[in-house]
N, C-alpha and C. Protein backbone atom coordinates (compact mmCIF):
# COMPACT_ATOMS: atom_id res chain seq x y z
N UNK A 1 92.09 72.59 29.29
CA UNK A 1 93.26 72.96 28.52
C UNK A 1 94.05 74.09 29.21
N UNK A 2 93.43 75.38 29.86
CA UNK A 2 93.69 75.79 30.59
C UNK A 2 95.02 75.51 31.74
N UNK A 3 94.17 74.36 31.93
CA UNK A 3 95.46 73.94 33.94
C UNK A 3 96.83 73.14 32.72
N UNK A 4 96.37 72.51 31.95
CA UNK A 4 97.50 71.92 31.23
C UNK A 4 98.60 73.13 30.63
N UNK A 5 97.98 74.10 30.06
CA UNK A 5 99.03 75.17 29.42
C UNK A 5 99.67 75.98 30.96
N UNK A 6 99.19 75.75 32.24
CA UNK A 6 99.57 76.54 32.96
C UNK A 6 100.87 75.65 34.03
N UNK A 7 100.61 74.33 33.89
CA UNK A 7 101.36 73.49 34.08
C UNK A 7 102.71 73.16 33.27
N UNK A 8 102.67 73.30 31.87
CA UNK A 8 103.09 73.26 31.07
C UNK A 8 104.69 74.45 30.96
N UNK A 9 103.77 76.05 31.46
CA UNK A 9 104.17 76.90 31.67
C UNK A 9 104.97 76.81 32.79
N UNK A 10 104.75 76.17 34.01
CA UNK A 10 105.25 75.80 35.27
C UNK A 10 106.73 75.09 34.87
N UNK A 11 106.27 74.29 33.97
CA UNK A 11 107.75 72.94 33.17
C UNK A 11 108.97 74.17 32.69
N UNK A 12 108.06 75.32 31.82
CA UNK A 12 109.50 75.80 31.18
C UNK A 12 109.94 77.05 31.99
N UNK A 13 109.28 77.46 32.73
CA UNK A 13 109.93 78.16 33.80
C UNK A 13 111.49 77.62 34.39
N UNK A 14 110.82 76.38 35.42
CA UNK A 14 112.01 75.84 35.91
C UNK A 14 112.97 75.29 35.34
N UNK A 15 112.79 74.90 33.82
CA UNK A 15 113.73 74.60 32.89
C UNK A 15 114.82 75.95 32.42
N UNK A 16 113.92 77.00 31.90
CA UNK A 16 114.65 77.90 31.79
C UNK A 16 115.57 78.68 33.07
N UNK A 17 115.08 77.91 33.99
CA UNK A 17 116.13 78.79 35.75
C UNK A 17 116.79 78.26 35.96
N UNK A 18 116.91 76.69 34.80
CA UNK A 18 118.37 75.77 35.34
C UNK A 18 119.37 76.31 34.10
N UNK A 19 118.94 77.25 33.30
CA UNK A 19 120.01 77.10 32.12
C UNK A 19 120.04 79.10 31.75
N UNK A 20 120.98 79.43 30.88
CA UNK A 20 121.21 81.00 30.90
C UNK A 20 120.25 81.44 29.66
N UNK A 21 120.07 80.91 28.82
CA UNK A 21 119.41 80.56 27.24
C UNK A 21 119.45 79.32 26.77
N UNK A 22 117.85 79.27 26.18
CA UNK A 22 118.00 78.41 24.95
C UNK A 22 117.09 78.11 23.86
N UNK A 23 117.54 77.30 23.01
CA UNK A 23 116.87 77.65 21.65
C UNK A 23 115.13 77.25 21.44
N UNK A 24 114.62 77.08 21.13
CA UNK A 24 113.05 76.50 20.96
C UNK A 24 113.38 75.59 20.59
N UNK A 25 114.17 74.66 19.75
CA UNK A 25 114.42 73.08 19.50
C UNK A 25 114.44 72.22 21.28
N UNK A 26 115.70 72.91 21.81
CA UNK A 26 116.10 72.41 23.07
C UNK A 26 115.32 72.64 23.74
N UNK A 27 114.35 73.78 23.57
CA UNK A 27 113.28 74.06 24.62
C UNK A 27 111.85 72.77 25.05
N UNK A 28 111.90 73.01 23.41
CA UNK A 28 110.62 71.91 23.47
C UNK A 28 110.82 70.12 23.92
N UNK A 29 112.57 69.87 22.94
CA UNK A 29 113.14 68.79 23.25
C UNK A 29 113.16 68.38 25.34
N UNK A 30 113.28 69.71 25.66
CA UNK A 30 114.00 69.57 27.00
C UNK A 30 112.47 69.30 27.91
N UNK A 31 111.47 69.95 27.62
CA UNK A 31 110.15 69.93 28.41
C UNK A 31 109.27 68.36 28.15
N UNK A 32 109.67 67.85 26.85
CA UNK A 32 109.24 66.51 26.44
C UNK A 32 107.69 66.87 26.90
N UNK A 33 107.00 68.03 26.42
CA UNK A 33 105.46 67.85 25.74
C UNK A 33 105.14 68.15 24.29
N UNK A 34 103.62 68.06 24.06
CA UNK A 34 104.03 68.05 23.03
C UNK A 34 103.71 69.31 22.76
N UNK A 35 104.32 69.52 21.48
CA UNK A 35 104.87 71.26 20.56
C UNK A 35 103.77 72.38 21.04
N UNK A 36 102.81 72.09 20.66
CA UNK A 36 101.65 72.76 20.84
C UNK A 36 101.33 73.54 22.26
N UNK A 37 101.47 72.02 23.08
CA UNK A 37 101.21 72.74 24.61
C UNK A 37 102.57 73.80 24.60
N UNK A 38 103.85 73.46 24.79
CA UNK A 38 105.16 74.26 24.77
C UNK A 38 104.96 75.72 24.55
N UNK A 39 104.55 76.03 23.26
CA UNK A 39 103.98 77.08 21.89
C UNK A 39 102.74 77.65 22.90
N UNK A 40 102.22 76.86 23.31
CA UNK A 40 100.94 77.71 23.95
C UNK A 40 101.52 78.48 25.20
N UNK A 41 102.44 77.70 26.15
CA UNK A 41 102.70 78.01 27.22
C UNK A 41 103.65 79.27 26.96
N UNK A 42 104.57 78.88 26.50
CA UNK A 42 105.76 79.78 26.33
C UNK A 42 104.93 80.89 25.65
N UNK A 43 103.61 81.71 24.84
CA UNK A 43 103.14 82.82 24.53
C UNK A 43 102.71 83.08 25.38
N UNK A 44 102.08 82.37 26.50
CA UNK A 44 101.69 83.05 28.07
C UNK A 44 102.37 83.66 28.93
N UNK A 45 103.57 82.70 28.78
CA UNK A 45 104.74 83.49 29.68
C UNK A 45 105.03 84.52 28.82
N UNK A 46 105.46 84.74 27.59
CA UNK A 46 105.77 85.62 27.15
C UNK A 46 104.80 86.78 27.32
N UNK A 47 103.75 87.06 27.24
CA UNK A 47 102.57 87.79 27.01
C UNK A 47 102.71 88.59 28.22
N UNK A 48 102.90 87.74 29.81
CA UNK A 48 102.80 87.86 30.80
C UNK A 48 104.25 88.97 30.97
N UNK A 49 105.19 88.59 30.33
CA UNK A 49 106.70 89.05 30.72
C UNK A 49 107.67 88.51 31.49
N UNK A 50 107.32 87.56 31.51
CA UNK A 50 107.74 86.71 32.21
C UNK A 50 109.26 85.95 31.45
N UNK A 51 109.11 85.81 30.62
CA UNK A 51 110.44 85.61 29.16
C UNK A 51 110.64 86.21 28.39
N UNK A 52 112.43 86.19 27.85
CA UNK A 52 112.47 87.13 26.49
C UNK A 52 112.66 86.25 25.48
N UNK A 53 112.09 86.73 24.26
CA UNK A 53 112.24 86.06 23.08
C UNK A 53 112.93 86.61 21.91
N UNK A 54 113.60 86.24 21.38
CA UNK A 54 114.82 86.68 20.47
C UNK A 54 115.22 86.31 19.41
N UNK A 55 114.76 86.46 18.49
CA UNK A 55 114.68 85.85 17.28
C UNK A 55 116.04 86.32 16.20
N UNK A 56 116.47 84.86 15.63
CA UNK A 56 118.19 84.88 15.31
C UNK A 56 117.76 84.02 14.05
N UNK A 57 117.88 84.31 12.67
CA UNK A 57 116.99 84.14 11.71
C UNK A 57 116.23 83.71 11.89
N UNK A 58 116.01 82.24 11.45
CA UNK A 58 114.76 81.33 11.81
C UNK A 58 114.73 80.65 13.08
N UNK A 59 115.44 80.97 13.75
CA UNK A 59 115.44 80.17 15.34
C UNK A 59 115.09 81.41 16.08
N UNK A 60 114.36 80.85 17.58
CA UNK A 60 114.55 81.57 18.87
C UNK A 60 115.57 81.77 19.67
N UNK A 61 115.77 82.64 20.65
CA UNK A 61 116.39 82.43 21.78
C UNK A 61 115.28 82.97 22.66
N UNK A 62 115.19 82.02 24.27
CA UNK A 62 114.82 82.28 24.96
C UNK A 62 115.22 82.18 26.00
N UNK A 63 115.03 83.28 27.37
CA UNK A 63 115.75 83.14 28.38
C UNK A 63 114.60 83.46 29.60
N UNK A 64 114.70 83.31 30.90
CA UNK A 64 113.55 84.04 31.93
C UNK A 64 114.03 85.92 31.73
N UNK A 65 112.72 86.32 32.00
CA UNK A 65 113.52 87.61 32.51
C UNK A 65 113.82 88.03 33.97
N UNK A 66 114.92 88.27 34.52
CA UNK A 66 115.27 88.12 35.87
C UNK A 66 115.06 90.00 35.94
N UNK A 67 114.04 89.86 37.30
CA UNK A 67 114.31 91.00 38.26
C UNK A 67 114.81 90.97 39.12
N UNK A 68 115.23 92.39 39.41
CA UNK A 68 116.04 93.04 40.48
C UNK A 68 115.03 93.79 41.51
């Protein structure tokens, strides 16, 4: 489960470096796995710092975080 959430994580990386933001609907829609793995991955990256997460009532926004 491991290599799958890290793979998974690999998917929304490069998804999120083709686009400026986006929502967790489009996120998950756009990675086409399922919810769970997404949800798992995306708290890794997040955890890691790797993404920001932004919460706009009941929706996300998410973006990479870019260094300088």
């Amino acid at each position: 489960m491991i290599t799958e959430i890290g793979i998974v994580a690999g998917e929304i990386w490069h998804f999120l470096d083709q686009r400026e933001e986006v929502g967790l609907k489009e996120l998950i829609e756009g990675i086409d796995r399922p919810r769970d793995n997404v949800l798992m991955s995306l708290g890794w990256l997040a955890r890691e710092g790797h993404v920001i997460l932004v919460q706009i009532d009941k929706d996300y926004r998410i973006s990479l975080r870019k260094y300088v």
